[in-house]
N, C-alpha and C. Protein backbone atom coordinates (compact mmCIF):
# COMPACT_ATOMS: atom_id res chain seq x y z
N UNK A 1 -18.55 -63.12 -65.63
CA UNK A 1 -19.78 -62.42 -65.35
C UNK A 1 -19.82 -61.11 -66.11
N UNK A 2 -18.75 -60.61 -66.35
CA UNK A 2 -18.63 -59.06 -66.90
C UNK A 2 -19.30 -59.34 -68.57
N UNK A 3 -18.59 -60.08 -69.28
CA UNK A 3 -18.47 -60.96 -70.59
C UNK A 3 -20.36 -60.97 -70.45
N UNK A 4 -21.11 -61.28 -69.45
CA UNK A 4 -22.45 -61.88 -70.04
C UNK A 4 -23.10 -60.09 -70.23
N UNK A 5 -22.27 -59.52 -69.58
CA UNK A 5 -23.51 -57.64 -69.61
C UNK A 5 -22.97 -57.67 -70.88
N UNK A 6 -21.66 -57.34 -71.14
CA UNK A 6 -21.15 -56.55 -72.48
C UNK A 6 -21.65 -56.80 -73.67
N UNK A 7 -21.37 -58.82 -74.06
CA UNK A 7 -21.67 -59.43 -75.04
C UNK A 7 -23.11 -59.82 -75.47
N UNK A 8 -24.03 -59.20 -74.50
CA UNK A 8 -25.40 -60.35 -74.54
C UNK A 8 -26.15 -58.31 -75.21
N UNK A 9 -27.28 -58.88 -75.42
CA UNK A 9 -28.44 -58.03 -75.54
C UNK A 9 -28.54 -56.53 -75.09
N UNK A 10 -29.33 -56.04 -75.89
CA UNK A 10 -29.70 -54.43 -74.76
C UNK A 10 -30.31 -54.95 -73.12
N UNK A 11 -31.36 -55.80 -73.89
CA UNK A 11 -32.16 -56.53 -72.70
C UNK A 11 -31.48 -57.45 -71.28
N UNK A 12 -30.37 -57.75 -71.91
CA UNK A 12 -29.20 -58.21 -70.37
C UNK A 12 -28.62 -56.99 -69.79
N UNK A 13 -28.15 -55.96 -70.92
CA UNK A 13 -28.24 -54.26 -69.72
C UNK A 13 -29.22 -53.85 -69.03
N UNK A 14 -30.05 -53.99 -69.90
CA UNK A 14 -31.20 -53.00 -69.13
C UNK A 14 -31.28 -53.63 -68.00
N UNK A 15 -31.70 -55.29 -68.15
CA UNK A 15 -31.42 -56.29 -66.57
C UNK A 15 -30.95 -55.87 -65.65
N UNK A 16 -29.21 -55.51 -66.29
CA UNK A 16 -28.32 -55.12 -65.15
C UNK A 16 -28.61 -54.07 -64.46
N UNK A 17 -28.90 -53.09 -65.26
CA UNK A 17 -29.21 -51.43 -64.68
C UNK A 17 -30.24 -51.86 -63.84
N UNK A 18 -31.45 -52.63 -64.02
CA UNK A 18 -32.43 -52.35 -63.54
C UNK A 18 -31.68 -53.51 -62.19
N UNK A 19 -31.70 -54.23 -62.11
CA UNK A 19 -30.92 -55.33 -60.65
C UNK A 19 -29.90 -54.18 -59.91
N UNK A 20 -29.13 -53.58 -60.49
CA UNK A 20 -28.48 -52.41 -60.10
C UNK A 20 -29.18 -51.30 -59.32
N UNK A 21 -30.13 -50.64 -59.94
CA UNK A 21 -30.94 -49.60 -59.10
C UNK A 21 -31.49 -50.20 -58.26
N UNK A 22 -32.09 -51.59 -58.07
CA UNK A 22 -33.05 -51.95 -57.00
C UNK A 22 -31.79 -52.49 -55.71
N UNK A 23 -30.91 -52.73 -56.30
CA UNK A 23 -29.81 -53.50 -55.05
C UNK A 23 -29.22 -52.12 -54.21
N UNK A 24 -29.54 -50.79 -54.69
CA UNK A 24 -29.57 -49.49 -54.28
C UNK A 24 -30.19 -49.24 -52.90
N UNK A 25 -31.72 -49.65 -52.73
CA UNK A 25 -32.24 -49.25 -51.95
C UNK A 25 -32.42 -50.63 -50.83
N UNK A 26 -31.66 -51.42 -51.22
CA UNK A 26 -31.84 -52.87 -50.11
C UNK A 26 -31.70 -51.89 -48.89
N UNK A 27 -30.54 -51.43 -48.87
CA UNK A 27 -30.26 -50.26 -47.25
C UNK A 27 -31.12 -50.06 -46.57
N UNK A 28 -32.33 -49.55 -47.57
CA UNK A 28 -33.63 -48.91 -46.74
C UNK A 28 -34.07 -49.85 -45.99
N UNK A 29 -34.59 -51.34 -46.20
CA UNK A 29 -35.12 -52.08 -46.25
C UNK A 29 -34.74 -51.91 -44.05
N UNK A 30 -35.70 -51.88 -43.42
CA UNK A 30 -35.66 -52.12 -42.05
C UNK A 30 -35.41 -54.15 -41.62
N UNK A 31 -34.13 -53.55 -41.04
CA UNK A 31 -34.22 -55.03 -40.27
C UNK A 31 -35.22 -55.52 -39.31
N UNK A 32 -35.26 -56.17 -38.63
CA UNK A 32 -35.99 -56.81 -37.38
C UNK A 32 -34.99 -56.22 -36.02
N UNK A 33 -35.84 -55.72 -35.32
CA UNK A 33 -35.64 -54.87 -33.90
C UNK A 33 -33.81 -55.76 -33.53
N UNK A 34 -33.17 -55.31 -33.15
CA UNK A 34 -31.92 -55.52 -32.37
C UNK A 34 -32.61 -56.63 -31.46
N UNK A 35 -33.49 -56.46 -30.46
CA UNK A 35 -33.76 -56.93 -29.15
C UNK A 35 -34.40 -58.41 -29.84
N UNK A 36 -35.28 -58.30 -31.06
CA UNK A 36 -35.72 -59.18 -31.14
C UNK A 36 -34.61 -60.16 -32.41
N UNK A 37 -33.52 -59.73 -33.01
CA UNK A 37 -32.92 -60.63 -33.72
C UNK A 37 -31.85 -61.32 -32.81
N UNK A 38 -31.22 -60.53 -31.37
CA UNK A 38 -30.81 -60.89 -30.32
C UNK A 38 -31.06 -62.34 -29.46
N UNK A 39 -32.51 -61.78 -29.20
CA UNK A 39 -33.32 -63.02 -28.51
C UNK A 39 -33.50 -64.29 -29.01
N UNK A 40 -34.08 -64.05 -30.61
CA UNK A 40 -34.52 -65.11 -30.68
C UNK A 40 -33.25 -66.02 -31.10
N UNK A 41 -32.22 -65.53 -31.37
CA UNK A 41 -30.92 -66.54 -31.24
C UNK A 41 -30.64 -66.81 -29.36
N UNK A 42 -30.68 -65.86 -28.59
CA UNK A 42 -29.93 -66.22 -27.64
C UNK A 42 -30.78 -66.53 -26.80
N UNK A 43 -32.21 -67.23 -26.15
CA UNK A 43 -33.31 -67.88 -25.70
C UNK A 43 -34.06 -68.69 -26.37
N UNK A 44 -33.82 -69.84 -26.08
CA UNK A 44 -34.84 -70.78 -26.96
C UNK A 44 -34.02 -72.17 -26.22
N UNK A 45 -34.31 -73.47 -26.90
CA UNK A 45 -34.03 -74.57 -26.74
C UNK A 45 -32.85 -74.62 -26.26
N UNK A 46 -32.17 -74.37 -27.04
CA UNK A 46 -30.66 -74.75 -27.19
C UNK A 46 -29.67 -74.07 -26.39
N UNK A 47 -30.76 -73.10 -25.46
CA UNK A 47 -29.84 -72.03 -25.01
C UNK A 47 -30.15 -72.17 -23.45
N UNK A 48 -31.29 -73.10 -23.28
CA UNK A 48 -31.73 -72.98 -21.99
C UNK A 48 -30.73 -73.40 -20.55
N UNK A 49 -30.91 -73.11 -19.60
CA UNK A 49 -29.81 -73.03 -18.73
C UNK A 49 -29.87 -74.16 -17.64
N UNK A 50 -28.95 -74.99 -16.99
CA UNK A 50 -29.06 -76.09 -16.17
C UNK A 50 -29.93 -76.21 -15.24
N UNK A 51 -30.29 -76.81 -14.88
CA UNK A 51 -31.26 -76.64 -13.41
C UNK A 51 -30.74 -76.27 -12.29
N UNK A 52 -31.31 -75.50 -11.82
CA UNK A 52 -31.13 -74.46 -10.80
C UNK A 52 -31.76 -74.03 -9.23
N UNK A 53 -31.37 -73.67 -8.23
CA UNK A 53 -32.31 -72.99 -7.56
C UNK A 53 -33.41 -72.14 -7.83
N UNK A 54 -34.99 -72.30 -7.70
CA UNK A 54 -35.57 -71.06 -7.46
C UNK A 54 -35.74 -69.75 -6.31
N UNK A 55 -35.82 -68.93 -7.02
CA UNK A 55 -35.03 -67.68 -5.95
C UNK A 55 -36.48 -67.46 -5.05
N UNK A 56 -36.16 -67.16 -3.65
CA UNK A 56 -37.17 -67.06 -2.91
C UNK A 56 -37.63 -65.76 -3.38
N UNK A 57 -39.37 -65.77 -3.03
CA UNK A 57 -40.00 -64.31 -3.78
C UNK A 57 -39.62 -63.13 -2.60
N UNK A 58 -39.36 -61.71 -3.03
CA UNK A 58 -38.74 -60.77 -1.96
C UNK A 58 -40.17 -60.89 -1.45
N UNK A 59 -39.76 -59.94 0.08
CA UNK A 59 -40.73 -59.64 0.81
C UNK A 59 -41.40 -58.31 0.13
N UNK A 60 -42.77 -57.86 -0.34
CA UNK A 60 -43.35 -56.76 -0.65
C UNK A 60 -43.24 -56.60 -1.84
N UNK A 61 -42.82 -57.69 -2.43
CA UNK A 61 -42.78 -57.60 -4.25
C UNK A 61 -44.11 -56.91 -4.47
N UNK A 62 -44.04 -55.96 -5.68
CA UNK A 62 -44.98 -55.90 -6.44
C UNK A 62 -45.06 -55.93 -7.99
N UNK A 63 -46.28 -55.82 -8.71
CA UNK A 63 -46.34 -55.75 -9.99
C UNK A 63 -46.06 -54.74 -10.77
N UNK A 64 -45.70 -53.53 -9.92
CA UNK A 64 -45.58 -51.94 -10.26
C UNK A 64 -44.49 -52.03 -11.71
N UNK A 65 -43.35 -52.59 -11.77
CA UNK A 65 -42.28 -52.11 -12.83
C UNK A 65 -42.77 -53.38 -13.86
N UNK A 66 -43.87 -54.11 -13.85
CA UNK A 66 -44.17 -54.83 -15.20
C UNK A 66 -44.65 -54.05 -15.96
N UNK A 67 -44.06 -54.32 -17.74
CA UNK A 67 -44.31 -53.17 -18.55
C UNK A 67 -46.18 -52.98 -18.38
N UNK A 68 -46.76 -52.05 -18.80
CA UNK A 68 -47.99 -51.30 -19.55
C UNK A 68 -48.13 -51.50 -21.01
N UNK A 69 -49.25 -51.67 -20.84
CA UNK A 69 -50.23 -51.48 -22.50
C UNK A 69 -49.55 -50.83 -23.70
N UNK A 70 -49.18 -49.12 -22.55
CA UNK A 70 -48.67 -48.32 -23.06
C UNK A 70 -47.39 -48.90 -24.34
N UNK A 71 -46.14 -49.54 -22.71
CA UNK A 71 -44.90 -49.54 -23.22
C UNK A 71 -45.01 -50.79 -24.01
N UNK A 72 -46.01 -51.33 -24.27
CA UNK A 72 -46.09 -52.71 -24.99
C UNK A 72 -47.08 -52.37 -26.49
N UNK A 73 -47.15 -51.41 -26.82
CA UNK A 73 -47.89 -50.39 -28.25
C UNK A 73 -47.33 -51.77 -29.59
N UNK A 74 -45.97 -51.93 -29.61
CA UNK A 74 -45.50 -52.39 -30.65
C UNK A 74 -45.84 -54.02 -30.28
N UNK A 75 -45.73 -54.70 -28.94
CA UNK A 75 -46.55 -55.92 -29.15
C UNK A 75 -47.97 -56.00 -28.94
N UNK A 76 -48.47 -55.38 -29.16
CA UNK A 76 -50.21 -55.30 -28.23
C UNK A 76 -50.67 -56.91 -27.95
N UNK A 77 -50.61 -58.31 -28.85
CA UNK A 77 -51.06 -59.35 -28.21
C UNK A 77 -49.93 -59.77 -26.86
N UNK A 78 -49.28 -59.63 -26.72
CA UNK A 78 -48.86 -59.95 -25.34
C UNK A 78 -49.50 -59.18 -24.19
N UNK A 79 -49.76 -57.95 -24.37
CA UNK A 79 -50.57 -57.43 -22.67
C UNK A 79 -51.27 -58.21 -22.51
N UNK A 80 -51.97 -59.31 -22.53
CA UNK A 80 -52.50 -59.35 -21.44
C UNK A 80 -51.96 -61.16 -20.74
N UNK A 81 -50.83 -61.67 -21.52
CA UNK A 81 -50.00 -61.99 -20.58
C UNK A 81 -49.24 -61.07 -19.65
N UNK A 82 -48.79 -60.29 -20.00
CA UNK A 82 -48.46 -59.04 -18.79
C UNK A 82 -49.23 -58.54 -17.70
N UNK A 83 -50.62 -58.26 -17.87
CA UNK A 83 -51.42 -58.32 -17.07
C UNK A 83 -51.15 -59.49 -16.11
N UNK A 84 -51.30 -60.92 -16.36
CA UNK A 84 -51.25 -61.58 -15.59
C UNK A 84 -50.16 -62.37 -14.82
N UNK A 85 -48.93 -61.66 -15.19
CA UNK A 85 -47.61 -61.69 -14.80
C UNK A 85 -47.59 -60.55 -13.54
N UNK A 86 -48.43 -59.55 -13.87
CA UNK A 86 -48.83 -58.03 -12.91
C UNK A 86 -49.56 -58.71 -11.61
N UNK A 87 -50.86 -59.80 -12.16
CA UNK A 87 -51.50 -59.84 -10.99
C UNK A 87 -51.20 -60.61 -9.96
N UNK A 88 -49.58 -61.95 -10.37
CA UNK A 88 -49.37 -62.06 -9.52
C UNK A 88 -47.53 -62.46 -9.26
N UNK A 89 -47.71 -61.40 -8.44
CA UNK A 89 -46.14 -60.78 -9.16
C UNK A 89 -44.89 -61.85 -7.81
N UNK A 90 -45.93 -62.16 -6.63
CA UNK A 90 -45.13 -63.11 -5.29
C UNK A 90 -44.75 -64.37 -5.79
N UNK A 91 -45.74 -64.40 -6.86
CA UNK A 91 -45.47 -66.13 -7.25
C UNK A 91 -43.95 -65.97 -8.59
N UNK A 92 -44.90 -64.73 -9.31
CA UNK A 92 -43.45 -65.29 -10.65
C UNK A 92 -41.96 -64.49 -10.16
N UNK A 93 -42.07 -64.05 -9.09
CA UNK A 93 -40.56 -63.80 -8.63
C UNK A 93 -39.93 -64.62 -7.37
N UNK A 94 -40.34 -65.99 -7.46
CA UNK A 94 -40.48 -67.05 -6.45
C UNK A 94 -39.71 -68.51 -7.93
N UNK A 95 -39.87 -67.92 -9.20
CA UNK A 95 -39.61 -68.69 -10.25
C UNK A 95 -38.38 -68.01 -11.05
N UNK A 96 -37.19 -69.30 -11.14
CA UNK A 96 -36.42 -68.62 -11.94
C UNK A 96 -36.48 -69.36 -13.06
N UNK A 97 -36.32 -68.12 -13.96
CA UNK A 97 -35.96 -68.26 -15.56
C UNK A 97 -35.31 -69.17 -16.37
N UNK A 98 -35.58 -70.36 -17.38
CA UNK A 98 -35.07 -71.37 -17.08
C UNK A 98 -34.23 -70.35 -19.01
N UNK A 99 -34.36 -69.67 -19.55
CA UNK A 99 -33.78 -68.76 -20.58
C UNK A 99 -32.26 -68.19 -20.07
N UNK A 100 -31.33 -67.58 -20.89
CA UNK A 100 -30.29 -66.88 -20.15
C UNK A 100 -30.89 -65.61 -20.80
N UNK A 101 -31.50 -65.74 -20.60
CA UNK A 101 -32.45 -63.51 -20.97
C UNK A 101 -31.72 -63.25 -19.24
N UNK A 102 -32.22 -64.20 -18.17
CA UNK A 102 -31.98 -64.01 -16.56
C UNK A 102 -30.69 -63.75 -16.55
N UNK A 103 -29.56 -63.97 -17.37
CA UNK A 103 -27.99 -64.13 -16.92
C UNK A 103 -27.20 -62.44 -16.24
N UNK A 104 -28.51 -61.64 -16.89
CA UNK A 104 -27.67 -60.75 -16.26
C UNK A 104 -27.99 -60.10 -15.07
N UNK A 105 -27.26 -59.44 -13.74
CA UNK A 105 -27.13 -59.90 -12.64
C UNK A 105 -28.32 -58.81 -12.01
N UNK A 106 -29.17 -57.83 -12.85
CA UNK A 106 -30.05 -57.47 -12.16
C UNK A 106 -31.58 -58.14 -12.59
N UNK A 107 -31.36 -59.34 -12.84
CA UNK A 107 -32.86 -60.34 -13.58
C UNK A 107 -32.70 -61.26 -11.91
N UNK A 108 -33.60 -60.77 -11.40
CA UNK A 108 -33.93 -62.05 -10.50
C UNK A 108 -34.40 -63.34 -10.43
N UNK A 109 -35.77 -62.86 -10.71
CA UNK A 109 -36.99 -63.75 -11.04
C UNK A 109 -37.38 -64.16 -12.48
N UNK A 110 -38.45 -64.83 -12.80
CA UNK A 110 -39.02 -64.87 -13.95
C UNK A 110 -39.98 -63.35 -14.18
N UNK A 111 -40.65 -62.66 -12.73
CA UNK A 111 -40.81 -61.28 -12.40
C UNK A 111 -39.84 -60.68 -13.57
N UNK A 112 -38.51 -60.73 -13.18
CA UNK A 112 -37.38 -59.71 -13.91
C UNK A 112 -37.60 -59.90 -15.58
N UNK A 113 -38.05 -60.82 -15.80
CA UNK A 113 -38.00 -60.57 -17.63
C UNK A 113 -39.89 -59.80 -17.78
N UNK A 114 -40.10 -59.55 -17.16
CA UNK A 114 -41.34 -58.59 -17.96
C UNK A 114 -41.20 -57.32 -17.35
N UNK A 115 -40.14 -56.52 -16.86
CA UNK A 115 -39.85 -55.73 -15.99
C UNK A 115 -38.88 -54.43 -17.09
N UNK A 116 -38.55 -53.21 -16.87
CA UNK A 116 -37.75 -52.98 -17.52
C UNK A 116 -37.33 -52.88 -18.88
N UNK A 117 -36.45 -53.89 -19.27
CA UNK A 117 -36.41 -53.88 -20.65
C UNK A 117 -37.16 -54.68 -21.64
N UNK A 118 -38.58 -55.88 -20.52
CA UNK A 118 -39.17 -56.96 -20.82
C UNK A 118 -38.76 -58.00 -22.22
N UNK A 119 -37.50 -58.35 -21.52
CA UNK A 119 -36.83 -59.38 -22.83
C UNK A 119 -37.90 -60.42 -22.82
N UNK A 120 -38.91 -60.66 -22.23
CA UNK A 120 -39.71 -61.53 -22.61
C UNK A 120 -40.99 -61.50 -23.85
N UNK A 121 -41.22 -59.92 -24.28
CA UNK A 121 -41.72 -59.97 -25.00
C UNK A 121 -40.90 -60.47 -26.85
N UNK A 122 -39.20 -60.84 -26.07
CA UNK A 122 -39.35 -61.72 -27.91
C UNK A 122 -38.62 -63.04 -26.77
N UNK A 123 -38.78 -64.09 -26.05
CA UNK A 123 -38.78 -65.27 -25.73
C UNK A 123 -40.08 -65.63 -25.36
N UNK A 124 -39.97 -66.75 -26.09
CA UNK A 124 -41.03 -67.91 -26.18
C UNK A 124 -40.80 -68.82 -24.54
N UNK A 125 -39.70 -68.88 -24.45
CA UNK A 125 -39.60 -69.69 -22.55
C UNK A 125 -40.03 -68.71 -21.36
N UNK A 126 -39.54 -67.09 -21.59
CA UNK A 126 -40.01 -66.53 -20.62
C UNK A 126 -41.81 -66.42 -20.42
N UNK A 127 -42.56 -66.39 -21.71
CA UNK A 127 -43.59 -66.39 -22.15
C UNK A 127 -44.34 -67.52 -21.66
N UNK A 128 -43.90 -68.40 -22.36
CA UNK A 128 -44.36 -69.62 -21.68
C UNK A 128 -44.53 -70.08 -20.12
N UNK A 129 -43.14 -69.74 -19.51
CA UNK A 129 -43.43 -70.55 -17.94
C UNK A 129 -44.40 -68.96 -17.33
N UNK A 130 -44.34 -67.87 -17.51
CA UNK A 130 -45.67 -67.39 -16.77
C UNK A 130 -47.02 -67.76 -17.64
N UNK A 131 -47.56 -68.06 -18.77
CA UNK A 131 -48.27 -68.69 -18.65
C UNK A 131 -48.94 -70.00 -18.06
N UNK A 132 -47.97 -71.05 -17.77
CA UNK A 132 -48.08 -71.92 -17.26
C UNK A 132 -48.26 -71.78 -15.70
N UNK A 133 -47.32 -70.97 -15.07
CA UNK A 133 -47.10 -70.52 -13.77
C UNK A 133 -48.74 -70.05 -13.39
N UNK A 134 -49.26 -69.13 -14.34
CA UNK A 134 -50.87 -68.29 -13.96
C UNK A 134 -51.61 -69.37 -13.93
N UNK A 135 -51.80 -70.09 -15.29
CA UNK A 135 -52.68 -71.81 -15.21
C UNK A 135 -52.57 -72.42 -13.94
N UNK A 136 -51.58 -72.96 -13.39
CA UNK A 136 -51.52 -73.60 -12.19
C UNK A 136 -51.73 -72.86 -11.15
N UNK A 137 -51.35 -71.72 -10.80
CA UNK A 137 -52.15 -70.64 -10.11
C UNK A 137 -53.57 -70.96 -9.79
N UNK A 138 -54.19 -70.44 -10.96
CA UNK A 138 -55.54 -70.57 -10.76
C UNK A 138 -55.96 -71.35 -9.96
N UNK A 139 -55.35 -72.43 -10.73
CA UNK A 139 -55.84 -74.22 -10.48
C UNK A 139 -55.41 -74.42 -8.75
N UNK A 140 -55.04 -73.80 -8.33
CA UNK A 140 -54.80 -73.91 -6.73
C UNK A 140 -53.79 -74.63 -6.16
N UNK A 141 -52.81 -74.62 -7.75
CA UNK A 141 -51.28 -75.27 -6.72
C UNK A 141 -50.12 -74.15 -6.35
N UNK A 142 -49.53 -74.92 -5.31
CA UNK A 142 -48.33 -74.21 -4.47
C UNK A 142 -47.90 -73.88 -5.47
N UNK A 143 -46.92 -72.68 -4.99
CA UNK A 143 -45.62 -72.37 -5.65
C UNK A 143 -44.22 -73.56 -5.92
N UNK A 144 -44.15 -74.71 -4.67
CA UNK A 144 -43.28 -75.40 -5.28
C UNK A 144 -43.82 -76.38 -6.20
N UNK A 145 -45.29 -76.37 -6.47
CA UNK A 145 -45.57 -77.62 -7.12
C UNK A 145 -45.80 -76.48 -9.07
N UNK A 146 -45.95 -75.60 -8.80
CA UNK A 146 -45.55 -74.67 -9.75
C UNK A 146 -43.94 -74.74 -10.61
N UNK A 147 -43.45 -74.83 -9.54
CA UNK A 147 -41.69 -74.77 -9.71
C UNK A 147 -41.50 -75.92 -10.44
N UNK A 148 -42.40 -76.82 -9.70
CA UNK A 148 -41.97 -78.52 -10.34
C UNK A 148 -41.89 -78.26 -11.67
N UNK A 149 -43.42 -77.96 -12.31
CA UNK A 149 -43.70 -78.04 -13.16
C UNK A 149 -43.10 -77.71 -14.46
N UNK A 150 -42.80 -76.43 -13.96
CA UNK A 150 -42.00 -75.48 -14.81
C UNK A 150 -40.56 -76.17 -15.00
N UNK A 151 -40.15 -76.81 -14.19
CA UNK A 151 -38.91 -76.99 -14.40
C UNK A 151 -38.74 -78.65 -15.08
N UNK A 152 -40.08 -79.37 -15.19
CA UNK A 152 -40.54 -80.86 -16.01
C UNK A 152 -40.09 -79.92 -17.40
N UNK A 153 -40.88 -78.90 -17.30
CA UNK A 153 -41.33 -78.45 -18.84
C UNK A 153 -40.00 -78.11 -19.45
N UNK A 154 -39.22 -76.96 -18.62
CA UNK A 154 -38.70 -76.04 -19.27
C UNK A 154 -36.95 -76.34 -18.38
N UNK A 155 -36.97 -76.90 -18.03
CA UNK A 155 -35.80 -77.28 -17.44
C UNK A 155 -34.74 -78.41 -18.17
N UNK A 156 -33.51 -78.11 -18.42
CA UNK A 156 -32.66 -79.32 -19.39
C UNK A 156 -32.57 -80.59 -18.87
N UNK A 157 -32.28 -81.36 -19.42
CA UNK A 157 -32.36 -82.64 -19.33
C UNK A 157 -30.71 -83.64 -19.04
């Protein structure tokens, strides 16, 4: 490789210099968020967790510690799945997380991933079963026929 700068052209230096100065500033170059190069390896398909109990919803849950508009600036299309993770906060902490975003021991609910550090805004499963969870909501089914569902969908096999 040395042999092709020395022996070849001005125009294979200048190459080099110039591949040289630009391989300079790769450094600058911003990665992708920690949280989100994290996630999207460690939640998804392949990562999803056995079937499980769903955790009964606490008494007096509320929607109070689901992130804001505010704290959600850098995703803005997700608020208003958040919103509706907010409005009904008895049902999605009545659902557990079928992701290991939940593995750690203060994630209760499916509630617990939009809470806090909302690891759900980079999983696609936490994302998903409260959307699905609000749909069937609407639609006027129970919470265990909710659970079912979620756990047809998003539950291993």
């Amino acid at each position: 490789m040395h042999r092709a700068f020395t022996t070849g052209s001005r125009g294979s230096r200048r190459s080099f210099l110039a591949a040289l100065a630009s391989a300079a500033f790769l450094p600058l170059a911003r990665p992708a968020p920690l949280e989100a190069r994290h996630l999207s390896a460690w939640c998804g398909p392949a990562r999803r967790l056995p079937p499980g109990p769903h955790p009964e919803p606490r008494p007096g849950i509320t929607g109070a510690r689901v992130l804001t508009a505010e704290q959600l600036a850098t995703t803005p299309d997700l608020v208003p799945l958040f919103d509706k993770v907010r409005e009904l906060p008895q049902i999605m902490d009545g659902i557990r997380c079928h992701c290991q975003c939940t593995d750690p021991p203060t994630f209760y609910s499916l509630l617990s991933c939009y809470e806090g550090e909302g690891m759900s805004r980079f999983c696609d499963i936490c994302q998903g079963q409260a959307s699905l969870a609000h749909r069937l909501h609407h639609a006027g089914e129970s919470l265990d026929s909710i659970r079912a569902a979620i756990d047809a969908r998003y539950g291993t096999s």
